[in-house]
PDB file of N, CA and C in Angstrom:
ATOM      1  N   UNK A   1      62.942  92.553   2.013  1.00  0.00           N
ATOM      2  CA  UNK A   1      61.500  92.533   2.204  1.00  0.00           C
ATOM      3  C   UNK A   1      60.824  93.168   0.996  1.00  0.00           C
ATOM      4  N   UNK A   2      59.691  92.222   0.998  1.00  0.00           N
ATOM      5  CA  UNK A   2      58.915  93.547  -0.536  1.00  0.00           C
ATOM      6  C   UNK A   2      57.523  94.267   0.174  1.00  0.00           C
ATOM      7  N   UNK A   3      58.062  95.455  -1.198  1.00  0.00           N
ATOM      8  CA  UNK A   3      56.581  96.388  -0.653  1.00  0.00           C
ATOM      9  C   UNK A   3      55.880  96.172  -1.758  1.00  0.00           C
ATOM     10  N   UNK A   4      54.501  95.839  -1.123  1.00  0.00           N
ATOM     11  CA  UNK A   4      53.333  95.845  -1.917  1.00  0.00           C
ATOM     12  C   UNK A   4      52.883  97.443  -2.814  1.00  0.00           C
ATOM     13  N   UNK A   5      52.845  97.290  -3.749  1.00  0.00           N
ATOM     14  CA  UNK A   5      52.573  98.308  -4.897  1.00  0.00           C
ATOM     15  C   UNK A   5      51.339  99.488  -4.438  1.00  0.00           C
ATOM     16  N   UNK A   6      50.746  98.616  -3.692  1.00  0.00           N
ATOM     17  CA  UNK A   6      49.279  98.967  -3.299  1.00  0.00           C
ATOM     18  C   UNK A   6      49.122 100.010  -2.553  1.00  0.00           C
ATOM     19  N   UNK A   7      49.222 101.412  -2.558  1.00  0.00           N
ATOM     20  CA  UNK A   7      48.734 102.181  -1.582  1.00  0.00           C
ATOM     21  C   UNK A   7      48.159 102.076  -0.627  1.00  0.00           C
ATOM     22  N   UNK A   8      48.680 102.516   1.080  1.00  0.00           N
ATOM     23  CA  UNK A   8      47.975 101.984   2.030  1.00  0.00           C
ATOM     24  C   UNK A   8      47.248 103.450   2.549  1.00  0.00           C
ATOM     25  N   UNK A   9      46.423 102.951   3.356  1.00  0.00           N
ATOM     26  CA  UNK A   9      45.919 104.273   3.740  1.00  0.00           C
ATOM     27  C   UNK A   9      46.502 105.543   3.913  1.00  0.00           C
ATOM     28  N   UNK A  10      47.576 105.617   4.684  1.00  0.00           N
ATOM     29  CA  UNK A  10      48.171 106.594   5.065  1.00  0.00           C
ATOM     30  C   UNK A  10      49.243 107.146   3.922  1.00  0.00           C
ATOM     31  N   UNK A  11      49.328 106.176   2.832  1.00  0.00           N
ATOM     32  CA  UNK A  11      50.063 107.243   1.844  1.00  0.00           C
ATOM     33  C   UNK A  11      48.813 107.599   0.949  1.00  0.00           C
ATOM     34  N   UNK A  12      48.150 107.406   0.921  1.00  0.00           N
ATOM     35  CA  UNK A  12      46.757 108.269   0.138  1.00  0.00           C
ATOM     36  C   UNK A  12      46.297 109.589   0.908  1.00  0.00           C
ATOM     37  N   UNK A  13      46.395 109.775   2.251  1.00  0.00           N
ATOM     38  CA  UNK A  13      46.577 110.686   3.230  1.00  0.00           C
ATOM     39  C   UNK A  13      46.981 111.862   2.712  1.00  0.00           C
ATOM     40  N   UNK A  14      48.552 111.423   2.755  1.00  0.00           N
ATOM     41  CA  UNK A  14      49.785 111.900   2.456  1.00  0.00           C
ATOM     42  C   UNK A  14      49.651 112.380   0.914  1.00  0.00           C
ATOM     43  N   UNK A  15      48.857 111.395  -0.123  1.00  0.00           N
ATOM     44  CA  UNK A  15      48.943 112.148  -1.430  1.00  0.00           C
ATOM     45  C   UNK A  15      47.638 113.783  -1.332  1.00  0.00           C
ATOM     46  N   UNK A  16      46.559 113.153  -0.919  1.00  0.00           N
ATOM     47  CA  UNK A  16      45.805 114.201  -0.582  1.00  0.00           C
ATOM     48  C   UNK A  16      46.543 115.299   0.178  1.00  0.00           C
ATOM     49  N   UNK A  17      46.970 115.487   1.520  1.00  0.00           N
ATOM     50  CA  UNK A  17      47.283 116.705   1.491  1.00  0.00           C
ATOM     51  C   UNK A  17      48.612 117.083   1.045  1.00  0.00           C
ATOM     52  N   UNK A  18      49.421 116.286   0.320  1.00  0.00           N
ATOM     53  CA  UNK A  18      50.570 116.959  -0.666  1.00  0.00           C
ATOM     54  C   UNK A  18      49.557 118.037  -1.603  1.00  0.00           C
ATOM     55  N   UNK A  19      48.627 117.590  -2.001  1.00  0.00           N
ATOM     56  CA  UNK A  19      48.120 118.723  -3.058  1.00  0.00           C
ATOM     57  C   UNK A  19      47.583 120.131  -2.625  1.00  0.00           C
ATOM     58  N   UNK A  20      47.454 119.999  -1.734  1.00  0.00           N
ATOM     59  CA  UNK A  20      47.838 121.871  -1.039  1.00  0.00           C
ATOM     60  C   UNK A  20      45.865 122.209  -0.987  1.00  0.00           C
ATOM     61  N   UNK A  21      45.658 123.283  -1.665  1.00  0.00           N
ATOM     62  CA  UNK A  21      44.379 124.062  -1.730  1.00  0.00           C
ATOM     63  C   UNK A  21      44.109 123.606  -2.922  1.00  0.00           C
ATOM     64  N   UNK A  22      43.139 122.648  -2.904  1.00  0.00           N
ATOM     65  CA  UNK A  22      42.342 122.011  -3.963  1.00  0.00           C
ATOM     66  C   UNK A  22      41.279 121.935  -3.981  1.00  0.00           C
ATOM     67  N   UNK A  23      39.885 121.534  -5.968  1.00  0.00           N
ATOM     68  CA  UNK A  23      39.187 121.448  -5.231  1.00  0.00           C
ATOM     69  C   UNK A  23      38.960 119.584  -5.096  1.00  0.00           C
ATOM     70  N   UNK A  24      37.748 119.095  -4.666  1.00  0.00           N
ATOM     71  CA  UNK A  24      37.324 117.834  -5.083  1.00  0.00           C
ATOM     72  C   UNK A  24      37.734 117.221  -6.127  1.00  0.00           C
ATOM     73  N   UNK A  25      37.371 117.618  -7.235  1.00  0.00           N
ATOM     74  CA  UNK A  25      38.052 117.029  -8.379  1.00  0.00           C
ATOM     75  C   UNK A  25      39.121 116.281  -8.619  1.00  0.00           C
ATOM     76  N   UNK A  26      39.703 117.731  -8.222  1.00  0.00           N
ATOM     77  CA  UNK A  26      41.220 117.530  -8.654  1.00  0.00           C
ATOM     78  C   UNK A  26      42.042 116.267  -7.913  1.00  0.00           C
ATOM     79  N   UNK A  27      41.277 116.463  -6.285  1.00  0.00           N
ATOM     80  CA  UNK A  27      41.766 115.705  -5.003  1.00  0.00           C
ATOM     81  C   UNK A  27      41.813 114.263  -6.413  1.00  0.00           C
ATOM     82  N   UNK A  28      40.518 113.979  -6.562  1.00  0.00           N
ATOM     83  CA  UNK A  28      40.300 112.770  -7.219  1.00  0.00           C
ATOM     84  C   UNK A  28      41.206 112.467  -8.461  1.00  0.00           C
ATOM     85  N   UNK A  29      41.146 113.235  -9.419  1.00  0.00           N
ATOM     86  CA  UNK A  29      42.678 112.735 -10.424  1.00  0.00           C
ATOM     87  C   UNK A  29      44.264 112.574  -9.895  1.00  0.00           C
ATOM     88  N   UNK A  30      44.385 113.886  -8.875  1.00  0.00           N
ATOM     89  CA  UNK A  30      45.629 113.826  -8.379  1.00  0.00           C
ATOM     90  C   UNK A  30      46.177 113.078  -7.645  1.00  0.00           C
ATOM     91  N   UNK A  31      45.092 112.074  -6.892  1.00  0.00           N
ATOM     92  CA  UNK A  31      45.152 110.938  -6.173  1.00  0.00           C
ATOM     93  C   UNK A  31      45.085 109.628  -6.879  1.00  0.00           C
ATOM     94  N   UNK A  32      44.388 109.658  -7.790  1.00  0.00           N
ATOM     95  CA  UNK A  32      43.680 108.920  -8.700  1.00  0.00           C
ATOM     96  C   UNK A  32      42.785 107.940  -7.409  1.00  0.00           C
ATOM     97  N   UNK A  33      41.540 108.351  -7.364  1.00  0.00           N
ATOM     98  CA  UNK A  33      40.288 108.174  -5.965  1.00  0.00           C
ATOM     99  C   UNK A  33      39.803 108.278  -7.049  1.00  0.00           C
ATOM    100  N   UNK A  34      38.858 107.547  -6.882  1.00  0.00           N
ATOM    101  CA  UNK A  34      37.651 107.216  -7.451  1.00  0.00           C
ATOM    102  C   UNK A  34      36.250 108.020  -6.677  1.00  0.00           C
ATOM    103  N   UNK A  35      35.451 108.379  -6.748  1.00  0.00           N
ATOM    104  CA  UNK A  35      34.216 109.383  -6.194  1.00  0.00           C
ATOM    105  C   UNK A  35      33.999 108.552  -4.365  1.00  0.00           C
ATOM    106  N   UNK A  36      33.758 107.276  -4.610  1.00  0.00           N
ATOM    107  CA  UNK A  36      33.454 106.880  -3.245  1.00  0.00           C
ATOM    108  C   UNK A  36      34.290 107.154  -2.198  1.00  0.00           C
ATOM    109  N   UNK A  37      35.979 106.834  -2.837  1.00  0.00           N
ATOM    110  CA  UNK A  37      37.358 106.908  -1.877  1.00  0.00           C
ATOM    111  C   UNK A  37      37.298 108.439  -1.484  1.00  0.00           C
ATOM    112  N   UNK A  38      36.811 109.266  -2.340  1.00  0.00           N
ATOM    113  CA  UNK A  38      36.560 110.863  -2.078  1.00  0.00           C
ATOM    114  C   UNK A  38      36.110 110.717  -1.121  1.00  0.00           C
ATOM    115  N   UNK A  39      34.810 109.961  -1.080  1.00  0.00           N
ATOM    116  CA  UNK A  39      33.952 110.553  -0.502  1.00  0.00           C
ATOM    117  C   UNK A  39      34.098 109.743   1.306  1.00  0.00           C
ATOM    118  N   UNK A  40      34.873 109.029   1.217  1.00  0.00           N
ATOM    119  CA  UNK A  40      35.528 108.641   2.801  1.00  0.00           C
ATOM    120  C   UNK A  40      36.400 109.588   2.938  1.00  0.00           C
ATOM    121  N   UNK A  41      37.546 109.669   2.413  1.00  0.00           N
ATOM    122  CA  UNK A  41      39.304 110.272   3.339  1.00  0.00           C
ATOM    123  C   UNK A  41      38.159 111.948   3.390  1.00  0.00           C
ATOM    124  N   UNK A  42      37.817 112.408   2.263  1.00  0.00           N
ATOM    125  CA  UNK A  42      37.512 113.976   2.657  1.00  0.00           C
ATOM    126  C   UNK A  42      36.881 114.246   4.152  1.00  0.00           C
ATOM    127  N   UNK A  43      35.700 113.586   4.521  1.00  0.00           N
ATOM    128  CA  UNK A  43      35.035 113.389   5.072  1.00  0.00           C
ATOM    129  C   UNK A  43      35.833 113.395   7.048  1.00  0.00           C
ATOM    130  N   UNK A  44      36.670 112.169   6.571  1.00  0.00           N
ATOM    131  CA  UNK A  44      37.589 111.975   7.636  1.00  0.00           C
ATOM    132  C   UNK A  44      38.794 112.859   8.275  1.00  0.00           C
ATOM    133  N   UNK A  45      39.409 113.594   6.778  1.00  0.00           N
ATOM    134  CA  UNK A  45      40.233 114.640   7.284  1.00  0.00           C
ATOM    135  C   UNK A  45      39.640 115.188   8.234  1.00  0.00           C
ATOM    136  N   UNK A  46      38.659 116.243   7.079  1.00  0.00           N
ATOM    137  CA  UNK A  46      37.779 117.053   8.257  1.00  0.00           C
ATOM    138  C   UNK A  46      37.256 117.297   9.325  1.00  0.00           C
ATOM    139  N   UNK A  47      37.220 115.816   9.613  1.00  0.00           N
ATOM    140  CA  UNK A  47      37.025 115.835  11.278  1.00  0.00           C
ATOM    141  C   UNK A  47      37.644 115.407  11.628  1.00  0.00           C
ATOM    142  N   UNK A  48      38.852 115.244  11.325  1.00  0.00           N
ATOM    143  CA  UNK A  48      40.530 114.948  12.047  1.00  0.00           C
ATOM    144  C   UNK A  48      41.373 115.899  12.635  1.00  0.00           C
ATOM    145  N   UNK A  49      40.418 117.086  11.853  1.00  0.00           N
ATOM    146  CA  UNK A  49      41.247 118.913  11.491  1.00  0.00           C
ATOM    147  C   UNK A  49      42.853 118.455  10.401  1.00  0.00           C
ATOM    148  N   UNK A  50      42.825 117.374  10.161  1.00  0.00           N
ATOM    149  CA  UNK A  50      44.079 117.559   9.303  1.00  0.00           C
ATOM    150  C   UNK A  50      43.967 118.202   7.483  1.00  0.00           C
ATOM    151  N   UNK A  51      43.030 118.808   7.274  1.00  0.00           N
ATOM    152  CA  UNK A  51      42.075 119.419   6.299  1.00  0.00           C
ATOM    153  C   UNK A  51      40.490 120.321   6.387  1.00  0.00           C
ATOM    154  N   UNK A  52      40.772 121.685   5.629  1.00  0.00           N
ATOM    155  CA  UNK A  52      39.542 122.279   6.129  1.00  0.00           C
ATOM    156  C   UNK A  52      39.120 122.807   4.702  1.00  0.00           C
ATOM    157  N   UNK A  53      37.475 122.871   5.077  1.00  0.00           N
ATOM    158  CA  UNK A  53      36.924 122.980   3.823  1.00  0.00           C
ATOM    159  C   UNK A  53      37.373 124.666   3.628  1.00  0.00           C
ATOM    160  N   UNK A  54      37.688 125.070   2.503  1.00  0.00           N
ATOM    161  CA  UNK A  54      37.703 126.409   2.179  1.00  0.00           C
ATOM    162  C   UNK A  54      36.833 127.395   1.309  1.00  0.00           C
ATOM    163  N   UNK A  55      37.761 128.465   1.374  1.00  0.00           N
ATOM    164  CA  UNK A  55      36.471 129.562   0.107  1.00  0.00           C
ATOM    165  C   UNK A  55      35.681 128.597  -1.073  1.00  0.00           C
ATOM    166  N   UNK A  56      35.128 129.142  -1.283  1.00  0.00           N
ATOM    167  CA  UNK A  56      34.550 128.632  -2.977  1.00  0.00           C
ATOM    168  C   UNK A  56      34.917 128.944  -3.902  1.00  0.00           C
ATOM    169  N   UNK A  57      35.535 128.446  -4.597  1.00  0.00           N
ATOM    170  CA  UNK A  57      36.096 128.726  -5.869  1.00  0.00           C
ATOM    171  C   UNK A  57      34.642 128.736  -7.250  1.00  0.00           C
ATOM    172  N   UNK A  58      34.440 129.613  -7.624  1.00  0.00           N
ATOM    173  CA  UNK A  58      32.969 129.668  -8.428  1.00  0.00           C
ATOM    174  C   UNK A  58      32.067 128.675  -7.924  1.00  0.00           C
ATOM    175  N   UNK A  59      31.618 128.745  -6.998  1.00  0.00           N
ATOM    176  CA  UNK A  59      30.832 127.759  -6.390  1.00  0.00           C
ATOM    177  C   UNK A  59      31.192 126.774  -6.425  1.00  0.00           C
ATOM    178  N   UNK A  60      32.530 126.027  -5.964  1.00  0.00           N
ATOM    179  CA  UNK A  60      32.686 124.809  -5.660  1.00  0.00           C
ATOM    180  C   UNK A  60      33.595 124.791  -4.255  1.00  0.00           C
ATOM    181  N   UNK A  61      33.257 123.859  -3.607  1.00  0.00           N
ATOM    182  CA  UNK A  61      34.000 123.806  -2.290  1.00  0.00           C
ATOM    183  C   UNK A  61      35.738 123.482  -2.658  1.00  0.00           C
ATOM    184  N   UNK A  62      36.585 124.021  -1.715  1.00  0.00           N
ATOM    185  CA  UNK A  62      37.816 123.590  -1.732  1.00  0.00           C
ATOM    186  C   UNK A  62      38.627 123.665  -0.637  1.00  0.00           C
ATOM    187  N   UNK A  63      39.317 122.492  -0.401  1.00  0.00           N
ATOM    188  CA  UNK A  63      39.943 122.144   0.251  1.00  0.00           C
ATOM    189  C   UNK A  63      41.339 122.254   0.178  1.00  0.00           C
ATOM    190  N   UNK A  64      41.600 122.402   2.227  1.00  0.00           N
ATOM    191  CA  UNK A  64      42.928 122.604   2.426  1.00  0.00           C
ATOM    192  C   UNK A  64      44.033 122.449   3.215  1.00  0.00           C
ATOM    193  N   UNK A  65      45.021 121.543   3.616  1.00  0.00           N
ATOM    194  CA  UNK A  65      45.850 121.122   4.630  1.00  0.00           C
ATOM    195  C   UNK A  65      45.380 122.349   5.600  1.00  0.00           C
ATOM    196  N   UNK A  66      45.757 121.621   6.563  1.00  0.00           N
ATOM    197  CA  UNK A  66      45.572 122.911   8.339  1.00  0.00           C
ATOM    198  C   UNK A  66      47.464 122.530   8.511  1.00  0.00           C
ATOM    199  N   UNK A  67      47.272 123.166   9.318  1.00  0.00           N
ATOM    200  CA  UNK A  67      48.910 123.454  10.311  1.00  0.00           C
ATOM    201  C   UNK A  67      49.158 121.531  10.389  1.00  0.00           C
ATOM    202  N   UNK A  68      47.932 121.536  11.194  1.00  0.00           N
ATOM    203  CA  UNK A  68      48.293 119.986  11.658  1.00  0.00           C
ATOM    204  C   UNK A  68      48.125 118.536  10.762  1.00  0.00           C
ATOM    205  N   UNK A  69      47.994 119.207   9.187  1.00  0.00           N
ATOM    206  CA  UNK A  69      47.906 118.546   8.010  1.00  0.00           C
ATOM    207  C   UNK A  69      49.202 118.201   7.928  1.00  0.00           C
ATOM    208  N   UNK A  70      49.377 119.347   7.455  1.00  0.00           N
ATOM    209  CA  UNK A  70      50.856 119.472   6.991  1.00  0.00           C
ATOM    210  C   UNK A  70      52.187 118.675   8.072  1.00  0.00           C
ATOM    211  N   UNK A  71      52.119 119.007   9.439  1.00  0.00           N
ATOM    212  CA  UNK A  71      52.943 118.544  10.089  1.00  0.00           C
ATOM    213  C   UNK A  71      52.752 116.651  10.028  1.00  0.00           C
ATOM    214  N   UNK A  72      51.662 116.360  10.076  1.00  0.00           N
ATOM    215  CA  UNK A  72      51.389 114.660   9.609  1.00  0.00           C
ATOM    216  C   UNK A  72      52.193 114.548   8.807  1.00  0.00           C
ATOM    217  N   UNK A  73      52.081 114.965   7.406  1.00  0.00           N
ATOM    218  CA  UNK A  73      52.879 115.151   6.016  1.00  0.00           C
ATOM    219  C   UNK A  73      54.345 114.975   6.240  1.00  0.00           C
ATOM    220  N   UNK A  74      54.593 116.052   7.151  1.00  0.00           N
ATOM    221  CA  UNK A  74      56.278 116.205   7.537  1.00  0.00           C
ATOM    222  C   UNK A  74      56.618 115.175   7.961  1.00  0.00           C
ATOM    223  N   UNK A  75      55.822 114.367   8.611  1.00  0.00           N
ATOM    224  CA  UNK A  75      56.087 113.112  10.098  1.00  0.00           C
ATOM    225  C   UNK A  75      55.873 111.871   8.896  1.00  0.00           C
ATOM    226  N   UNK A  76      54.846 111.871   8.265  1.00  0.00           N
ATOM    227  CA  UNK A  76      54.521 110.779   7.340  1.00  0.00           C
ATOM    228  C   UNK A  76      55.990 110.660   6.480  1.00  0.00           C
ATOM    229  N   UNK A  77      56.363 111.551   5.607  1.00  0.00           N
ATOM    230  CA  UNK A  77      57.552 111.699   5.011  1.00  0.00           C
ATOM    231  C   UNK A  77      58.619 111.436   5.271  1.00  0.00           C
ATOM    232  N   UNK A  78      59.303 111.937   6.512  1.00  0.00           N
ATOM    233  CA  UNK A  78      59.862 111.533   7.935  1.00  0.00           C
ATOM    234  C   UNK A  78      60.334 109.875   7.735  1.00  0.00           C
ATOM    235  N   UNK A  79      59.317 108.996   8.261  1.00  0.00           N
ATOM    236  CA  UNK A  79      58.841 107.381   8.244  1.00  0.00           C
ATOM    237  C   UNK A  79      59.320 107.368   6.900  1.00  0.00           C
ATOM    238  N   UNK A  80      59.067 107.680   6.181  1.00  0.00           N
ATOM    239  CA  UNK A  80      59.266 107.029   4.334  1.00  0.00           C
ATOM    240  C   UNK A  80      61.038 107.030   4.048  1.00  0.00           C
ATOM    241  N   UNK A  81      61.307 108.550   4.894  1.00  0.00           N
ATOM    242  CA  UNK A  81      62.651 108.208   4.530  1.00  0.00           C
ATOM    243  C   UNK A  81      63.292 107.486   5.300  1.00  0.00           C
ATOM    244  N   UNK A  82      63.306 107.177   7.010  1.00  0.00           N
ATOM    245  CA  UNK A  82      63.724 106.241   7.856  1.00  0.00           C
ATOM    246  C   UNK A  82      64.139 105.263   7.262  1.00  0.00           C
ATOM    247  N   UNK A  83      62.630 104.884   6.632  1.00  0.00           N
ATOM    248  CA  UNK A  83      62.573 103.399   6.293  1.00  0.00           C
ATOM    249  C   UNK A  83      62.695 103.092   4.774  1.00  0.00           C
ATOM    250  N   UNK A  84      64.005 104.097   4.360  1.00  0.00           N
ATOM    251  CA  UNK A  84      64.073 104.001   3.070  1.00  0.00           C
ATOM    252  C   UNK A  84      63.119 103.377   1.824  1.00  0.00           C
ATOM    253  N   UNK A  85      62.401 104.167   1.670  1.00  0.00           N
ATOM    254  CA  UNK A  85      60.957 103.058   0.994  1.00  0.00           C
ATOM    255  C   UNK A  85      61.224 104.374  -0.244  1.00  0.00           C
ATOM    256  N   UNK A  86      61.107 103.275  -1.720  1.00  0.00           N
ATOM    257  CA  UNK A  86      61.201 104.260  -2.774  1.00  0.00           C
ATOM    258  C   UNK A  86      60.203 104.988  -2.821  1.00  0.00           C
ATOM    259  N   UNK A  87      60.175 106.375  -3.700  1.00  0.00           N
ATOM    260  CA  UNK A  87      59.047 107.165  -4.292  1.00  0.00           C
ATOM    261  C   UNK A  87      57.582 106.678  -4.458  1.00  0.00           C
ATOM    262  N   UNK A  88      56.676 106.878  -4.178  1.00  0.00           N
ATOM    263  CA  UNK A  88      55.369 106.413  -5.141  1.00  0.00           C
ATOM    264  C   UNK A  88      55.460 106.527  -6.374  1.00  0.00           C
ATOM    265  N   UNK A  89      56.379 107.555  -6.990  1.00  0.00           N
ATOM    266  CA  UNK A  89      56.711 107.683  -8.343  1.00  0.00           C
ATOM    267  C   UNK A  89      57.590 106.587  -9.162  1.00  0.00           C
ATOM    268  N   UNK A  90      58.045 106.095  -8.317  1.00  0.00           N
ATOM    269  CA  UNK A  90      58.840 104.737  -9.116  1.00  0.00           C
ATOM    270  C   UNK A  90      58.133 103.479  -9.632  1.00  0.00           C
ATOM    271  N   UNK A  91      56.595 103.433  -8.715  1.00  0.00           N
ATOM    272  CA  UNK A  91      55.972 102.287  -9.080  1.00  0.00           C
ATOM    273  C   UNK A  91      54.919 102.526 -10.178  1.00  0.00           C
ATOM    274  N   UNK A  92      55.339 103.805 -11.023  1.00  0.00           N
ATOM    275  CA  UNK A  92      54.576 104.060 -11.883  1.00  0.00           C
ATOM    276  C   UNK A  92      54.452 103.646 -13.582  1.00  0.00           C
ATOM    277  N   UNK A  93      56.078 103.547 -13.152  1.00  0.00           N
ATOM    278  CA  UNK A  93      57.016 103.090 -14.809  1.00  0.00           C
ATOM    279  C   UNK A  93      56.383 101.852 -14.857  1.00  0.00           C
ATOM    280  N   UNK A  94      56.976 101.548 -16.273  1.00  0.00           N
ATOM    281  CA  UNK A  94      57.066 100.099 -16.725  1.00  0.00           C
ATOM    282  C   UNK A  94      57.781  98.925 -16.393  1.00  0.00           C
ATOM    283  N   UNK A  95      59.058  99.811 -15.553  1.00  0.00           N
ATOM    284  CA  UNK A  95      60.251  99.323 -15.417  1.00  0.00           C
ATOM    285  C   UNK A  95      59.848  97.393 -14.673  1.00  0.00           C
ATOM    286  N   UNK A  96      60.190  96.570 -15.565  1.00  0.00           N
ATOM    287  CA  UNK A  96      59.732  95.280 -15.117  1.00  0.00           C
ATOM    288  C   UNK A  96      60.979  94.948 -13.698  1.00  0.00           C
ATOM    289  N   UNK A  97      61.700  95.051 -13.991  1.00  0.00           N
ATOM    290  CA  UNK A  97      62.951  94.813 -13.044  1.00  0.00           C
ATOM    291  C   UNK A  97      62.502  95.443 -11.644  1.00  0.00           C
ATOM    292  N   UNK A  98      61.543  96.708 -12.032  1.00  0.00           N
ATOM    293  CA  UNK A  98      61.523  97.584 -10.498  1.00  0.00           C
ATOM    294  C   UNK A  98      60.018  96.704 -10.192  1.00  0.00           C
ATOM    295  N   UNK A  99      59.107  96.368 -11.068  1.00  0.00           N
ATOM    296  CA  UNK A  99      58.096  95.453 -10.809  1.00  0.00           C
ATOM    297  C   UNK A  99      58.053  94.194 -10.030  1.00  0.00           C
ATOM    298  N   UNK A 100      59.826  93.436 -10.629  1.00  0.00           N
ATOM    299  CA  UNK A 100      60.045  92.544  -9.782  1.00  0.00           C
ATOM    300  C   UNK A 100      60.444  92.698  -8.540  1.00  0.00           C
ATOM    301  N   UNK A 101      61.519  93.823  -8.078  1.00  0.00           N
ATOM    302  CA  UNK A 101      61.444  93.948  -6.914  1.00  0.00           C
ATOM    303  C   UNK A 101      60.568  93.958  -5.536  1.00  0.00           C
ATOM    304  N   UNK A 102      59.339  94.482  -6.035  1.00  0.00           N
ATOM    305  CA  UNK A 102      58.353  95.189  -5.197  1.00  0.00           C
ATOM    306  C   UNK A 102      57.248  93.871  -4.963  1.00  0.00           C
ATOM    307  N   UNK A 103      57.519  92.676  -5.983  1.00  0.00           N
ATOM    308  CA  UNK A 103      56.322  91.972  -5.728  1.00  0.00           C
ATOM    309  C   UNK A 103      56.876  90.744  -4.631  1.00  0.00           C
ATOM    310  N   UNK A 104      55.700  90.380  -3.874  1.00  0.00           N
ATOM    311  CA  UNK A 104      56.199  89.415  -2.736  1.00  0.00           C
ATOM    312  C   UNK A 104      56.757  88.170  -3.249  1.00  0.00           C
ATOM    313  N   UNK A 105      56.365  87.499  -4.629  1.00  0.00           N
ATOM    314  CA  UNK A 105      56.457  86.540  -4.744  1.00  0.00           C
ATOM    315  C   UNK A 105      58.171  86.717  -5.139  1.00  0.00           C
ATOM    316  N   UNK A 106      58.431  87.742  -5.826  1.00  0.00           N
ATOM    317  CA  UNK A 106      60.269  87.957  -5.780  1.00  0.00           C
ATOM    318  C   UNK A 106      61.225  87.167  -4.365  1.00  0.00           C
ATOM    319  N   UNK A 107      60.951  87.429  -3.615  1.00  0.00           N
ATOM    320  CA  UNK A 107      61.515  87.253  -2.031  1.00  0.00           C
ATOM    321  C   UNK A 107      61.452  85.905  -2.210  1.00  0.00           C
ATOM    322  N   UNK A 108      60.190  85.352  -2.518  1.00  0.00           N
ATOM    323  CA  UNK A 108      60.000  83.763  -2.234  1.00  0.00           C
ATOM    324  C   UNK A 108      61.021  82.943  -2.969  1.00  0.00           C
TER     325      UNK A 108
END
């Protein structure tokens, strides 16, 4: 079967609260989110409780997995390895061979 390259919701989730106590920004490079995608998942954690806004770091808000962040994370991670699904880090290379694997039209 191939996996689509494409980040689905729930591993963007999963990249957000991998990054621990962050602020906005960072959420956004470390995810690579663009301001709007910020401006949904943040929004949504928060009133999920799977993320809470924290101290201020020189006046900027920052954010931070809760208990029940993190355990998603564990459970999300969990699923990834079940279902043996490579790294997000693998679909980063150049590697054309790992490109071909992952694309649907390979299978066909």
């Amino acid at each position: 079967m191939a996996v689509d390259t494409r980040r689905s919701n729930i591993e963007i989730i999963a990249d957000i609260l991998r990054l621990g106590h962050t602020k906005k920004t960072d959420i956004m490079y470390g995810c690579d989110l663009c301001f709007s995608q910020a401006q949904r998942y943040l929004p949504f954690l928060l009133d999920k409780g799977l993320l809470k806004e924290d101290a201020h770091i020189k006046g900027r808000r920052t954010y931070q997995p809760t208990i029940e962040g993190k355990k998603l994370l564990v459970h999300i991670e969990r699923v990834r390895e079940l279902m043996n699904l490579p790294d997000r880090d693998a679909y980063a290379g150049d590697d054309s061979r790992l490109a071909g694997q992952l694309s649907p039209r390979a299978t066909r």
